[in-house]
C-alpha atoms as a PDB file:
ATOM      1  CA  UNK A   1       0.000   0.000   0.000  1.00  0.00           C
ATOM      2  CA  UNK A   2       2.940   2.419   0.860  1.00  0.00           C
ATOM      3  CA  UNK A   3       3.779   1.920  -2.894  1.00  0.00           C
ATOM      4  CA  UNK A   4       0.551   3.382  -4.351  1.00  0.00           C
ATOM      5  CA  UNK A   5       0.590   6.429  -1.962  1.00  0.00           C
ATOM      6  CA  UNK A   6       3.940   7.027  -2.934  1.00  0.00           C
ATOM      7  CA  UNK A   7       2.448   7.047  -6.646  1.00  0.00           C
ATOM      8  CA  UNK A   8      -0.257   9.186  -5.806  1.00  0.00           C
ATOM      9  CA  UNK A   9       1.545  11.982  -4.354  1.00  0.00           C
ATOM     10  CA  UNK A  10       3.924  11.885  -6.420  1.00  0.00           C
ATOM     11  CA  UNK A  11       1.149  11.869  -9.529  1.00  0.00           C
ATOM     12  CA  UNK A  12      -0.798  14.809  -7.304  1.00  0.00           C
ATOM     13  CA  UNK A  13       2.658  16.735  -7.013  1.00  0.00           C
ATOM     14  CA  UNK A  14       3.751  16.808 -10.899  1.00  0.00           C
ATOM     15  CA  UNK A  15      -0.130  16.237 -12.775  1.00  0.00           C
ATOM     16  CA  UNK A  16      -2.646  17.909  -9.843  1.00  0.00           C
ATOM     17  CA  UNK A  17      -0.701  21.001  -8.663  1.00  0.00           C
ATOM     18  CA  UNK A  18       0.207  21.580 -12.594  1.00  0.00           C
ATOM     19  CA  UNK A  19      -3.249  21.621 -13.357  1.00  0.00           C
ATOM     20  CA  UNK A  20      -2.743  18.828 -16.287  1.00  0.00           C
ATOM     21  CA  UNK A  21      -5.183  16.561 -14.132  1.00  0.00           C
ATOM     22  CA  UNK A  22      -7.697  16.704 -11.362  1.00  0.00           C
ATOM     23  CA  UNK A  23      -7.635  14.051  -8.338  1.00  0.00           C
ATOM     24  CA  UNK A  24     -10.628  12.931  -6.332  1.00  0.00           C
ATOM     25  CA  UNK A  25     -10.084  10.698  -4.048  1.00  0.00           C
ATOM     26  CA  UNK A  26     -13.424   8.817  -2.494  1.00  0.00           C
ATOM     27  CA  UNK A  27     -14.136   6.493   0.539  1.00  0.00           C
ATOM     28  CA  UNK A  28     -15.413   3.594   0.051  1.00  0.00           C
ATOM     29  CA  UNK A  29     -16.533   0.820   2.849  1.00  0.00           C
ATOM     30  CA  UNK A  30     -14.263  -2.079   3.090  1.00  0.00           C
ATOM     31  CA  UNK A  31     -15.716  -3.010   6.851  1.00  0.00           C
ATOM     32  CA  UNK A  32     -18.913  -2.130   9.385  1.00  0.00           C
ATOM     33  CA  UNK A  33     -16.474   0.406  10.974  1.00  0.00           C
ATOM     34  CA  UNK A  34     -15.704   1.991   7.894  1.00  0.00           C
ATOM     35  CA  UNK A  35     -18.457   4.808   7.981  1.00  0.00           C
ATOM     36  CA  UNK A  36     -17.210   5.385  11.471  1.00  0.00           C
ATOM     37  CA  UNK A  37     -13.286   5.700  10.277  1.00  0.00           C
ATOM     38  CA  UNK A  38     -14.559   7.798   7.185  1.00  0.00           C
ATOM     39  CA  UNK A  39     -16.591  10.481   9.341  1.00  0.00           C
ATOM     40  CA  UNK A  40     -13.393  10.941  11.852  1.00  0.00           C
ATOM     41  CA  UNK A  41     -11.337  11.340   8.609  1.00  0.00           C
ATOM     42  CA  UNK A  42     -13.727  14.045   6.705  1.00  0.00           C
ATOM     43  CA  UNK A  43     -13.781  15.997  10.009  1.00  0.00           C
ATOM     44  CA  UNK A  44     -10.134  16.224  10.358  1.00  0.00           C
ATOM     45  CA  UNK A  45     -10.432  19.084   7.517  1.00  0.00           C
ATOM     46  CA  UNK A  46     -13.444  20.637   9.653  1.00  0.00           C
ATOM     47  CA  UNK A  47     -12.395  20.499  13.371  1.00  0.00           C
ATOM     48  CA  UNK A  48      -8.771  21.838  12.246  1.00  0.00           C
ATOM     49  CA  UNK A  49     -11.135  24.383   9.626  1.00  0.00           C
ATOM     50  CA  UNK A  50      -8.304  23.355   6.825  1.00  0.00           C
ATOM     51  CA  UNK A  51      -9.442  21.315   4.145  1.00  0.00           C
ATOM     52  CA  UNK A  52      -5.927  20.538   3.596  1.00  0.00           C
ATOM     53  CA  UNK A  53      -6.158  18.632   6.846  1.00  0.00           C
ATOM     54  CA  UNK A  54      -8.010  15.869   5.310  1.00  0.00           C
ATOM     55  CA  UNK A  55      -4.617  14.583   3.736  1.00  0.00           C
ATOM     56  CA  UNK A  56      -3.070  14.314   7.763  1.00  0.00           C
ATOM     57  CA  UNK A  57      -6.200  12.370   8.499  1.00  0.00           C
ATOM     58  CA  UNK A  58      -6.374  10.267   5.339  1.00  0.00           C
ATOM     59  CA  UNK A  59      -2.412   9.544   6.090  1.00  0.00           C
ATOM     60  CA  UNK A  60      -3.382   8.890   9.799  1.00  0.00           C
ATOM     61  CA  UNK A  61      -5.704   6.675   8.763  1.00  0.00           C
ATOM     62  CA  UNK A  62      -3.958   4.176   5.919  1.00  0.00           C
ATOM     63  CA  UNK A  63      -1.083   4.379   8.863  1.00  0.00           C
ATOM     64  CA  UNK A  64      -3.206   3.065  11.788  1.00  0.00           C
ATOM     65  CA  UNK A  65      -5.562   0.402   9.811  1.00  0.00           C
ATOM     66  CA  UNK A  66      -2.613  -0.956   8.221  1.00  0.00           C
ATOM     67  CA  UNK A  67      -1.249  -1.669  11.657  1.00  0.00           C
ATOM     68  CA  UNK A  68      -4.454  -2.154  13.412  1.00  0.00           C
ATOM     69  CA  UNK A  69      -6.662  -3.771  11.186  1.00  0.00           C
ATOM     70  CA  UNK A  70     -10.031  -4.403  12.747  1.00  0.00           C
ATOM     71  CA  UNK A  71      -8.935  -2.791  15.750  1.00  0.00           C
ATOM     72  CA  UNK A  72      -8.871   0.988  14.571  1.00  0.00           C
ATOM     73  CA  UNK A  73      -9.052   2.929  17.681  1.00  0.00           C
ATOM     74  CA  UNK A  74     -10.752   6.540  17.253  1.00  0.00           C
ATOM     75  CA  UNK A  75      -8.850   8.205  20.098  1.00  0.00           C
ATOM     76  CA  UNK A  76      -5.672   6.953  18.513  1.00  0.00           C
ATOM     77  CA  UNK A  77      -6.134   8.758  15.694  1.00  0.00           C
ATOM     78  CA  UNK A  78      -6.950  11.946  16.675  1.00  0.00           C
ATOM     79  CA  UNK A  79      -3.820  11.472  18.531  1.00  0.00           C
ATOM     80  CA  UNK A  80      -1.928  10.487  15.379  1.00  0.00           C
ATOM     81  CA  UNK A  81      -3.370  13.916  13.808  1.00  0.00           C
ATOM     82  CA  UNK A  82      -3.292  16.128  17.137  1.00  0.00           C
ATOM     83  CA  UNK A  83      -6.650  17.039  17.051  1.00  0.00           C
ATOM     84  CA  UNK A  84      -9.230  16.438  20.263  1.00  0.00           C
ATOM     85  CA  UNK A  85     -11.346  13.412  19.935  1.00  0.00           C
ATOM     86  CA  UNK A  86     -14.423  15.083  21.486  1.00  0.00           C
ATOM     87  CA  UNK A  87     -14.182  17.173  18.492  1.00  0.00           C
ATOM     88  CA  UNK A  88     -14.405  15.005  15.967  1.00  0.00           C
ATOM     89  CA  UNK A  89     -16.874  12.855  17.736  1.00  0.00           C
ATOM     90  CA  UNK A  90     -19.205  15.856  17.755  1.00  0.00           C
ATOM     91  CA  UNK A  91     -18.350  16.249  14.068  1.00  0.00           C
ATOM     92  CA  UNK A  92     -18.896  12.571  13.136  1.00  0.00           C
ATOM     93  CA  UNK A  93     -22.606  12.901  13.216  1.00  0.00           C
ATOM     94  CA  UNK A  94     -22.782  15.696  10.184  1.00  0.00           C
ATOM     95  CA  UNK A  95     -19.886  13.944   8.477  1.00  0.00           C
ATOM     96  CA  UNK A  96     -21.566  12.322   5.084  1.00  0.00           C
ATOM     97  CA  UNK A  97     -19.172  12.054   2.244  1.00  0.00           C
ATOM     98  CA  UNK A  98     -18.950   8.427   2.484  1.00  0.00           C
ATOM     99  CA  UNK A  99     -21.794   7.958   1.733  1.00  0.00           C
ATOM    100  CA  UNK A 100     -21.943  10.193  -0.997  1.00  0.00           C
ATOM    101  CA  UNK A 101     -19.030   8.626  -2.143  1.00  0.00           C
ATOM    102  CA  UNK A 102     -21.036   4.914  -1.542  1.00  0.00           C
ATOM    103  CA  UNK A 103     -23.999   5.985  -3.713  1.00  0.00           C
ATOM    104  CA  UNK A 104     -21.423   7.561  -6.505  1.00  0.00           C
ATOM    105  CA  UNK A 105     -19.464   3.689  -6.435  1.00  0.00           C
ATOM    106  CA  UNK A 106     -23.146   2.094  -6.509  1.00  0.00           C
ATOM    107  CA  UNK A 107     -23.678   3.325 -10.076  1.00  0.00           C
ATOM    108  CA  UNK A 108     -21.042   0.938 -10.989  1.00  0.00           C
ATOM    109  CA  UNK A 109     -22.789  -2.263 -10.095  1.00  0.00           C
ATOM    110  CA  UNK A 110     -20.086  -3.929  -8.529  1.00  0.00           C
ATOM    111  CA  UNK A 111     -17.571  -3.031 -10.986  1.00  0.00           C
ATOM    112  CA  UNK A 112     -15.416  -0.881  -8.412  1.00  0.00           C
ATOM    113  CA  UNK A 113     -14.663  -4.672  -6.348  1.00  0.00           C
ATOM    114  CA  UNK A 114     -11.454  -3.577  -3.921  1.00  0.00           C
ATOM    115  CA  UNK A 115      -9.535  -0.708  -2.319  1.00  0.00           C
ATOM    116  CA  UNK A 116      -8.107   1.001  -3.644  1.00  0.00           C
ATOM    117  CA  UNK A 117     -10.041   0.806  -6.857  1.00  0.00           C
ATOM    118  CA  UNK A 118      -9.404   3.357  -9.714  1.00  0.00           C
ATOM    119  CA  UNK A 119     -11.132   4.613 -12.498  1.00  0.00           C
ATOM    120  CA  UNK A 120     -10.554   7.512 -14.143  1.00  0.00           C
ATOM    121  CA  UNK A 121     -12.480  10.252 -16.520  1.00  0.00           C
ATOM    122  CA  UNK A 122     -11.612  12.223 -19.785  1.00  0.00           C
ATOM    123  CA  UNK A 123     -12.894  16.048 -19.928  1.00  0.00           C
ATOM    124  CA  UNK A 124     -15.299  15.391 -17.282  1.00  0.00           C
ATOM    125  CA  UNK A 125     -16.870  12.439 -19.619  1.00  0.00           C
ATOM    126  CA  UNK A 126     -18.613   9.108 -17.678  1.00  0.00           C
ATOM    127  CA  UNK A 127     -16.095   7.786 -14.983  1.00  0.00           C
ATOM    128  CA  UNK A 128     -14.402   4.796 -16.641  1.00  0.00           C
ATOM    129  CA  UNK A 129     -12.386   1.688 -14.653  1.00  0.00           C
ATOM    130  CA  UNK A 130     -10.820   0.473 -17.637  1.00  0.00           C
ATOM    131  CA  UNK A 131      -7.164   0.667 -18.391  1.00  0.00           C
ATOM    132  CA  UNK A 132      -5.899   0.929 -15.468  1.00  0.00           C
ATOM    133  CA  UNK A 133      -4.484  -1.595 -12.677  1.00  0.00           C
ATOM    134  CA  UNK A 134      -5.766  -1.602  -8.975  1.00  0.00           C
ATOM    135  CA  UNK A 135      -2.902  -0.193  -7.517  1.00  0.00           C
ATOM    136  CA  UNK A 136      -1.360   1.519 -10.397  1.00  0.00           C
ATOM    137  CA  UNK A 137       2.320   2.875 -10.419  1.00  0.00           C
ATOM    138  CA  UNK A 138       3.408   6.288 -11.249  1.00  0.00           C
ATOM    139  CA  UNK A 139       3.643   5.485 -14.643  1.00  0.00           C
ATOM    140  CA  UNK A 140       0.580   3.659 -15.315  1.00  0.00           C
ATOM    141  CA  UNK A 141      -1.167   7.499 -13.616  1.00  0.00           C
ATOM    142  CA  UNK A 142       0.934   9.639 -15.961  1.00  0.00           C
ATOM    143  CA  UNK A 143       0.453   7.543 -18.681  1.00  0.00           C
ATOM    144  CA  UNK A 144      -3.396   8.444 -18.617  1.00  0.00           C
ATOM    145  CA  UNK A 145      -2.687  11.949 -18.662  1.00  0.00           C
ATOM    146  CA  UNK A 146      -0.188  12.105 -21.274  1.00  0.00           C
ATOM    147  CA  UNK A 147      -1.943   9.595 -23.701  1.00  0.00           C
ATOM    148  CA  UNK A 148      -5.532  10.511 -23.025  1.00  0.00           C
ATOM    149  CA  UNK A 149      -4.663  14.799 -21.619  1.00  0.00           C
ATOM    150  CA  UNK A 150      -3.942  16.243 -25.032  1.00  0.00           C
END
């Protein structure tokens, strides 16, 4: 997994901040205590009021379930991003991009089968999951945008 983050920053650093190519990233449920991990992430952004934030809590959390598994503790996260667990708790109730994100993957009818899954779009065209691997490299990324960006 440490791999494909890698890739992705490094794709967000030379194709996203460039503005050749836009990044979403979106959350999908892997586990029952997914929605729960999801919410604390998404508020991250709000209880810190910095919606770069999210990336601390998204690192936080790839960190702690890799490590943890199953046994993803709330208050050790908001440790691991220094931000009071009360706070996101109270947070956690208005927090609904998952699902969002949920409904978005359910269009796909079971196409999008693992995380991370990846699928990609051309000028804003229907969101495609061909062509590309699960856990594509840096290459495979850049390789979209130079073939399919001109």
């Amino acid at each position: 997994m440490s791999d494909f983050i890698s890739a992705i920053k490094r794709f967000i650093e030379d194709y996203v901040f460039t503005g050749q190519a836009r990044f979403e990233f979106r959350m999908l449920p892997i586990s029952q205590q997914s929605g729960f991990v999801f919410s604390l992430v998404e508020c991250v952004a709000e209880v810190e009021d910095n919606p770069n934030a999210f990336w601390a809590g998204h690192d936080a959390m790839f960190r702690l379930t890799s490590t943890s598994g199953a046994n993803f503790e709330g208050s050790d996260f908001a440790s691991a991003v220094g931000v009071s667990y009360g706070d996101l708790l109270d947070c956690a109730d208005e927090a609904t991009q998952y699902q969002t994100d949920q409904a978005l993957a359910g269009q796909y009818n079971d196409q999008i089968t693992g995380t991370p899954a990846v699928a990609w779009r051309l000028n804003n065209g229907p969101i495609r999951l061909d062509v590309i691997n699960r856990q594509p490299s840096y290459e495979d990324l850049a390789a979209l945008v130079e073939v399919f960006g001109q």
